[in-house]
N, C-alpha and C. Protein backbone atom coordinates (compact mmCIF):
# COMPACT_ATOMS: atom_id res chain seq x y z
N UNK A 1 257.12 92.66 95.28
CA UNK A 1 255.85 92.60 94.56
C UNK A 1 255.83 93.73 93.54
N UNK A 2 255.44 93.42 92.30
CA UNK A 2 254.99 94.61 91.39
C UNK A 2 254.24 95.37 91.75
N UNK A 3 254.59 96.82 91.41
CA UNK A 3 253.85 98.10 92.22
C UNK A 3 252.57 97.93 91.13
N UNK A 4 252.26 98.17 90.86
CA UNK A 4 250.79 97.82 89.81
C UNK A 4 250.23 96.73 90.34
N UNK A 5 250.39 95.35 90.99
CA UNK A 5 249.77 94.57 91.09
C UNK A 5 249.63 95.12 93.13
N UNK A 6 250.79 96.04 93.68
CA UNK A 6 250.03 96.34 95.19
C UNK A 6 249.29 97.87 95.36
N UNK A 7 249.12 98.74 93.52
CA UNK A 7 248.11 99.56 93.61
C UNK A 7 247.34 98.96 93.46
N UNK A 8 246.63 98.04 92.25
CA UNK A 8 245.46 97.30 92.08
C UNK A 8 244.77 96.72 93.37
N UNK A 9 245.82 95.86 94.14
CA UNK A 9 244.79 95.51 95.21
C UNK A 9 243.99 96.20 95.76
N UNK A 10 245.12 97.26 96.28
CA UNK A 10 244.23 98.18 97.41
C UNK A 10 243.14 98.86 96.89
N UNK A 11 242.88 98.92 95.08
CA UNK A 11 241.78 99.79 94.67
C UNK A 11 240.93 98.81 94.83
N UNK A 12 240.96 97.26 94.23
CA UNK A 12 240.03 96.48 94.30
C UNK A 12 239.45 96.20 95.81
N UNK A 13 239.82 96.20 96.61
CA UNK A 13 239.21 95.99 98.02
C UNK A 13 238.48 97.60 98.61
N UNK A 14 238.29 98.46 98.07
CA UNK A 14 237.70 99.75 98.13
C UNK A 14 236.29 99.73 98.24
N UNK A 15 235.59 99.74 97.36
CA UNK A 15 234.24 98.89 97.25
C UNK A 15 233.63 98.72 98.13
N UNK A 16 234.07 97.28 98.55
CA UNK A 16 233.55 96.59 99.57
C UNK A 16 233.21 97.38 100.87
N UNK A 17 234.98 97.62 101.45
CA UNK A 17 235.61 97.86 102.73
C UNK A 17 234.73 99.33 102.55
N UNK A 18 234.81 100.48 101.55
CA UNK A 18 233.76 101.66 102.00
C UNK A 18 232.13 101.12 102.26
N UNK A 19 231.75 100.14 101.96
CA UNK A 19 230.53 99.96 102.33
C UNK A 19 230.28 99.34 103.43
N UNK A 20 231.18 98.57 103.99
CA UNK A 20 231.46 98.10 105.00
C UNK A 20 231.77 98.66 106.28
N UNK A 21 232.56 99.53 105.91
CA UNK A 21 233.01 100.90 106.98
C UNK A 21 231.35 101.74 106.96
N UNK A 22 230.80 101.91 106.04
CA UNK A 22 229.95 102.53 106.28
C UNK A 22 228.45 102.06 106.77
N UNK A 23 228.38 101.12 106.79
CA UNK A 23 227.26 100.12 107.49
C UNK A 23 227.76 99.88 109.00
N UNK A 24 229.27 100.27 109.26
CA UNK A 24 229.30 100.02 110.76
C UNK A 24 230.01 101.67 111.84
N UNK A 25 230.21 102.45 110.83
CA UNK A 25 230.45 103.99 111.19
C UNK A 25 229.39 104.70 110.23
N UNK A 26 228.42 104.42 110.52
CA UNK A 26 227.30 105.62 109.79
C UNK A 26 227.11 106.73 110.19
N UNK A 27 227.74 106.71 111.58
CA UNK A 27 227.19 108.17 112.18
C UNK A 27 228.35 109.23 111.90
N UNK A 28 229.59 108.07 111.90
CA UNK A 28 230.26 108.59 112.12
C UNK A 28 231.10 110.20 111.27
N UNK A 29 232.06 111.03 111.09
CA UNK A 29 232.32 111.78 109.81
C UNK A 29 232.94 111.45 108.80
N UNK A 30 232.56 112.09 107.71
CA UNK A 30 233.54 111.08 106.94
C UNK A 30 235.07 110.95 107.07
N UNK A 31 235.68 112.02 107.95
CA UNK A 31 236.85 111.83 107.54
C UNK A 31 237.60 110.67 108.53
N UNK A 32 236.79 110.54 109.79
CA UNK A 32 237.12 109.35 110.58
C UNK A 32 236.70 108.19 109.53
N UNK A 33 235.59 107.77 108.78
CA UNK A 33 235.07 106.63 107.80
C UNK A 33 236.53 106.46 106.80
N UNK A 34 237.16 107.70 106.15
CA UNK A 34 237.49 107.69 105.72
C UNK A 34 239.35 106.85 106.42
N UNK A 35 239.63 107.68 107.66
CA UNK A 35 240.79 107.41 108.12
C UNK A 35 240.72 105.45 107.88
N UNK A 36 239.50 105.13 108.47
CA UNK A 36 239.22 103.56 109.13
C UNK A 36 239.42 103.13 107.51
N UNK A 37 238.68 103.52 106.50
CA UNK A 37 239.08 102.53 105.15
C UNK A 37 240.72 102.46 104.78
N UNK A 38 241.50 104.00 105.04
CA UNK A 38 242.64 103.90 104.93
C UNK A 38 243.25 102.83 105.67
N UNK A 39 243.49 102.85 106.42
CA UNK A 39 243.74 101.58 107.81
C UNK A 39 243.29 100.12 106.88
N UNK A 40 242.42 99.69 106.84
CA UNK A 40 242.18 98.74 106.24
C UNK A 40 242.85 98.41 105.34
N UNK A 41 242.68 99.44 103.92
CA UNK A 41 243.45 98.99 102.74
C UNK A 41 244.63 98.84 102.89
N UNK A 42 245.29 99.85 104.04
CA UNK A 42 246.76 99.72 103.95
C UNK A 42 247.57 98.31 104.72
N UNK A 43 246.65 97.85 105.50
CA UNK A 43 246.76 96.50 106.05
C UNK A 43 246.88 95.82 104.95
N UNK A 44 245.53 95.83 103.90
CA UNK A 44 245.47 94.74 102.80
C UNK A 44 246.51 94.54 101.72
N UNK A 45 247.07 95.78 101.42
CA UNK A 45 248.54 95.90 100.66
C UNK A 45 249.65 95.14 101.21
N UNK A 46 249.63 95.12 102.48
CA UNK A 46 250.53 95.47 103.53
C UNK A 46 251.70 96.48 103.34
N UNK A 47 251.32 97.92 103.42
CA UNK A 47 251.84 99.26 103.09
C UNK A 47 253.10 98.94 103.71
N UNK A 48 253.06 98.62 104.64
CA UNK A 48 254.31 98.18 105.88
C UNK A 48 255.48 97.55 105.24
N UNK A 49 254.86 96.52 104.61
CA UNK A 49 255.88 95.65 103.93
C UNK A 49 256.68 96.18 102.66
N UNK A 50 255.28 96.57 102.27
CA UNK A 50 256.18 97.76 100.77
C UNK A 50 257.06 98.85 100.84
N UNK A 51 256.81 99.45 102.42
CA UNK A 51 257.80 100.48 102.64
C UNK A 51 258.75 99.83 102.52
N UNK A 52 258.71 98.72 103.55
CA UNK A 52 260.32 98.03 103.79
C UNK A 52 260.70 97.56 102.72
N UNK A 53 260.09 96.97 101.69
CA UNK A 53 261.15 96.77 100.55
C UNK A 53 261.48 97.64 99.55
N UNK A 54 261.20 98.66 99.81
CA UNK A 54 261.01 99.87 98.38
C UNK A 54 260.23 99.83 97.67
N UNK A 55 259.06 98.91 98.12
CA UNK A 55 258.05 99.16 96.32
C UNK A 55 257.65 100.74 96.56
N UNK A 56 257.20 100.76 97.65
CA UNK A 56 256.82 102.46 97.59
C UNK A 56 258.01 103.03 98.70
N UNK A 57 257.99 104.64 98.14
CA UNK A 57 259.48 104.79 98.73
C UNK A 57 258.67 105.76 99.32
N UNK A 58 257.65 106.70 99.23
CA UNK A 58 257.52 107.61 99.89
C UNK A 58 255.95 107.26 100.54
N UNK A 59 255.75 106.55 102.33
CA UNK A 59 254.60 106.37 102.12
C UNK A 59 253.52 107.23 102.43
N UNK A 60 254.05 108.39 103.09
CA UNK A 60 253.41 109.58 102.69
C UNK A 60 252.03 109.86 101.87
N UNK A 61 253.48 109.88 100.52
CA UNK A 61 252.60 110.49 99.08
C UNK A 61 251.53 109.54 98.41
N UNK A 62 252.11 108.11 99.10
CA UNK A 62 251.28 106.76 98.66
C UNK A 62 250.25 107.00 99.41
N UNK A 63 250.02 107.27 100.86
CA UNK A 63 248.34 107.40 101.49
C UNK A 63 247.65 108.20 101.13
N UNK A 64 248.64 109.65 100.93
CA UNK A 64 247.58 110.58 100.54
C UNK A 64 247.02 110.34 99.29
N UNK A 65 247.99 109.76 97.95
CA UNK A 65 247.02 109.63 96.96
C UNK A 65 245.85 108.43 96.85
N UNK A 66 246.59 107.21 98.17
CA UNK A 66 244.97 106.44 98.36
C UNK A 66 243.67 106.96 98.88
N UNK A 67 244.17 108.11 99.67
CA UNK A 67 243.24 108.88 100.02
C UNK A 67 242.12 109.63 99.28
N UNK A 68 242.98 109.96 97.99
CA UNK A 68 242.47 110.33 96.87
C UNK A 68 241.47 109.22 95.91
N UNK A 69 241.77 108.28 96.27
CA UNK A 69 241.63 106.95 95.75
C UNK A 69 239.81 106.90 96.34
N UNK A 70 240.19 107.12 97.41
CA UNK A 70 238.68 106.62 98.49
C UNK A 70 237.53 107.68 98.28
N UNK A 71 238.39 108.92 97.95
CA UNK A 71 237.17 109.73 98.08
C UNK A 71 236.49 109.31 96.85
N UNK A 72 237.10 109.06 95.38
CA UNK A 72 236.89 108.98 94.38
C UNK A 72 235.63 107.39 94.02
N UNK A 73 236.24 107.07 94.86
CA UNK A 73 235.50 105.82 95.22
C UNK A 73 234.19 105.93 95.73
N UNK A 74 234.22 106.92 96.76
CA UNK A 74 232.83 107.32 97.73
C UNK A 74 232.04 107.92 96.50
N UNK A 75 232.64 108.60 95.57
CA UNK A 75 231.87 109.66 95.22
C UNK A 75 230.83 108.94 94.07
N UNK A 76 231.75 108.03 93.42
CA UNK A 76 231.28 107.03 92.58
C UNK A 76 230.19 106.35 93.24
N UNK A 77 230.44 105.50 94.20
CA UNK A 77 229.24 104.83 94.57
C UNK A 77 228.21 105.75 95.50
N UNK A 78 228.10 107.03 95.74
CA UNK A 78 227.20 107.82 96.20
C UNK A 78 226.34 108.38 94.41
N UNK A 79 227.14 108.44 94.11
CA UNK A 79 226.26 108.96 92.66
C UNK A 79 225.57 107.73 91.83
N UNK A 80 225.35 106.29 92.26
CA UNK A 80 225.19 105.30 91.84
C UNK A 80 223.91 105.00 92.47
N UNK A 81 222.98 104.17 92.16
CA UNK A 81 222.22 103.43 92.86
C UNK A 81 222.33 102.79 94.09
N UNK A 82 223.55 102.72 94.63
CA UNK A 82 223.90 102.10 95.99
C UNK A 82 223.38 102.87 97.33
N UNK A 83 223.79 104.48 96.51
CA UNK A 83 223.39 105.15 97.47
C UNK A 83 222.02 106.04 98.23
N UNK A 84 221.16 105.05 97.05
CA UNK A 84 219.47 105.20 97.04
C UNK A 84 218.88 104.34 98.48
């Protein structure tokens, strides 16, 4: 699979899956909210699969910068009307 078309997914399913995670871990901290969206997206890529074929070689550096991905995401839709 083209690496651009299995970053895109996982950004496009972000959205949702943080609001989703967060309507059913509200209490929870963020960084557990946060672990559970990782989990998710990386299912939705299937990170697994991309290791094994080389699209991403290091998956490491790939979670942590989805990680980066999510907060950026949170922060966006907390500074938005969503989070009124």
């Amino acid at each position: 699979m083209d690496f651009m078309k299995l970053l895109l997914r996982g950004i496009s399913v972000l959205p949702g899956t943080i609001q989703g995670i967060e309507s059913v871990y509200g209490a929870k901290s963020g960084e557990e909210k946060k672990a559970a969206a990782l989990e998710i997206v990386s299912a939705a890529i299937k990170l697994t699969d991309a290791v094994t074929d080389k699209s991403i070689v290091d998956a490491d550096g790939f979670t942590r910068g989805l990680g980066l991905v999510v907060d950026g995401v949170v922060a966006c839709l907390n500074a938005s009307i969503w989070a009124q």
